[in-house]
Protein backbone atom coordinates (compact mmCIF):
# COMPACT_ATOMS: atom_id res chain seq x y z
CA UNK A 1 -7.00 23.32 -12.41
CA UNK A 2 -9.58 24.78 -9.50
CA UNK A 3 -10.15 21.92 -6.53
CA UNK A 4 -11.88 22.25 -2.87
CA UNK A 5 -9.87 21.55 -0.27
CA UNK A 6 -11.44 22.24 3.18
CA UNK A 7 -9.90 24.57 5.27
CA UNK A 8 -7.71 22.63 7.93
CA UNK A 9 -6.91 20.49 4.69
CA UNK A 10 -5.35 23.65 2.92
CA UNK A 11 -3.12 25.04 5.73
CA UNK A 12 -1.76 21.45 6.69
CA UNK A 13 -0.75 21.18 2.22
CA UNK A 14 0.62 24.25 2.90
CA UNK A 15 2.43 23.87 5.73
CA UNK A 16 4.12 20.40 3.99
CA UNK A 17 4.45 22.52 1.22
CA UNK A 18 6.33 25.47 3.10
CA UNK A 19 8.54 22.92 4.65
CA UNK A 20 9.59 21.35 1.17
CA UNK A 21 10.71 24.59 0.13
CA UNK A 22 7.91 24.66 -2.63
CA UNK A 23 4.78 26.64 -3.13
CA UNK A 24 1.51 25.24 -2.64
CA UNK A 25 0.66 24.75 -6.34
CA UNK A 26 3.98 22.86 -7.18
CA UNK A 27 3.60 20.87 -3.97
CA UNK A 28 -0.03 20.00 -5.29
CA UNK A 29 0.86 19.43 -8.61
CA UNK A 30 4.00 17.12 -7.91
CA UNK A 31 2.02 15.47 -5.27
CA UNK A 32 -0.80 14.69 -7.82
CA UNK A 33 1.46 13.84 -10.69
CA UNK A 34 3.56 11.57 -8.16
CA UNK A 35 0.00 9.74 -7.47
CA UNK A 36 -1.10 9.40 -11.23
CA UNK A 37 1.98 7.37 -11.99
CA UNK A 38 1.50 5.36 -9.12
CA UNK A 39 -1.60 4.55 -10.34
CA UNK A 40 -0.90 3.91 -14.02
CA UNK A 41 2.02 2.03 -13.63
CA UNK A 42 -0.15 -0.30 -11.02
CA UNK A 43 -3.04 -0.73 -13.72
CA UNK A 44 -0.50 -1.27 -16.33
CA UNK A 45 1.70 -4.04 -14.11
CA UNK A 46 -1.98 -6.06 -14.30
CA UNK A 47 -2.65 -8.86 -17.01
CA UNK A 48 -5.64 -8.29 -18.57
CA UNK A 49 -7.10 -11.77 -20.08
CA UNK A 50 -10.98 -12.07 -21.52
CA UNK A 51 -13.32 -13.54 -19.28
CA UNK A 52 -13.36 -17.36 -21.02
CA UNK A 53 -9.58 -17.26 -20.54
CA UNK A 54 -9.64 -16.97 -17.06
CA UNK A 55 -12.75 -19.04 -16.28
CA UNK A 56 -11.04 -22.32 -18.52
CA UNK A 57 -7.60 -21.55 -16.64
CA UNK A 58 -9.37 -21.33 -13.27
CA UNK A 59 -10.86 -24.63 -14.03
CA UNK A 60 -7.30 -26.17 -15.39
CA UNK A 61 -6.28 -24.98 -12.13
CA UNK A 62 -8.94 -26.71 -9.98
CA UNK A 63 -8.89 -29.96 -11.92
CA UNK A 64 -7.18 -32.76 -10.13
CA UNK A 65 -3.35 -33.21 -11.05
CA UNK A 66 -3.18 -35.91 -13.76
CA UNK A 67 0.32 -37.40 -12.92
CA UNK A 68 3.15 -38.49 -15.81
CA UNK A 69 5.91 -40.51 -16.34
CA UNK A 70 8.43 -38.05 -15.99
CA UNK A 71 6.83 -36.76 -12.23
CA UNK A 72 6.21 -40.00 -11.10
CA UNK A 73 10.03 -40.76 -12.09
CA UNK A 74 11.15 -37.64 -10.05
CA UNK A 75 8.89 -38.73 -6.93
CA UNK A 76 10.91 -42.21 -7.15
CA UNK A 77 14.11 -40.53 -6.85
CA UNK A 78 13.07 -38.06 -3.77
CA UNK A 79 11.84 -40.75 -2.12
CA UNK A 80 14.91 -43.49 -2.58
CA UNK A 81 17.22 -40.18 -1.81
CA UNK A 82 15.28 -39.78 1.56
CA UNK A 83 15.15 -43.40 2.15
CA UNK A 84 18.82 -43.11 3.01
C-alpha cells in the first residue's frame, strides 16, 4: 500500500513509531488496522431498520400516552405510598 503523507506528518509517525520500538510501516499498519476495527465494530453496534419502520415507531413515540388499567393502578399506589 503507497499513501502521501506530508513531510512534518512523516517524521512526527516516525518519531511515535521509533519510540514504540516499531518501524514505520508496522506502526502505520497497526495504527490503520487499530482504526478499521474501530470503525466496523461502531457501524456494526448500529440497528439498521427500513425507513417505514422508523417513521411508524417515531410516530408511536410522539403519540400521546394512552393510559391502562394496570398504570393507572400503579399511579394509585405511588401516590397513597407518598400520601403517608
Amino acid at each position: 500500500m503507497d499513501i502521501r503523507v506530508k513531510k512534518a506528518k512523516l517524521e512526527r509517525i516516525a518519531r511515535a513509531a521509533a519510540l514504540s520500538g516499531e518501524t514505520t510501516s508496522e506502526f502505520v499498519r497497526d495504527a490503520a488496522e487499530d482504526r478499521a476495527e474501530q470503525v466496523l465494530r461502531e457501524h456494526d453496534a448500529r440497528t439498521h431498520v427500513p425507513a417505514e419502520f422508523f417513521d411508524e415507531l417515531q410516530a408511536l413515540l410522539d403519540a400521546p400516552a394512552r393510559p391502562n388499567a394496570a398504570l393507572a393502578s400503579a399511579f394509585d399506589r405511588l401516590r397513597d405510598l407518598t400520601r403517608e
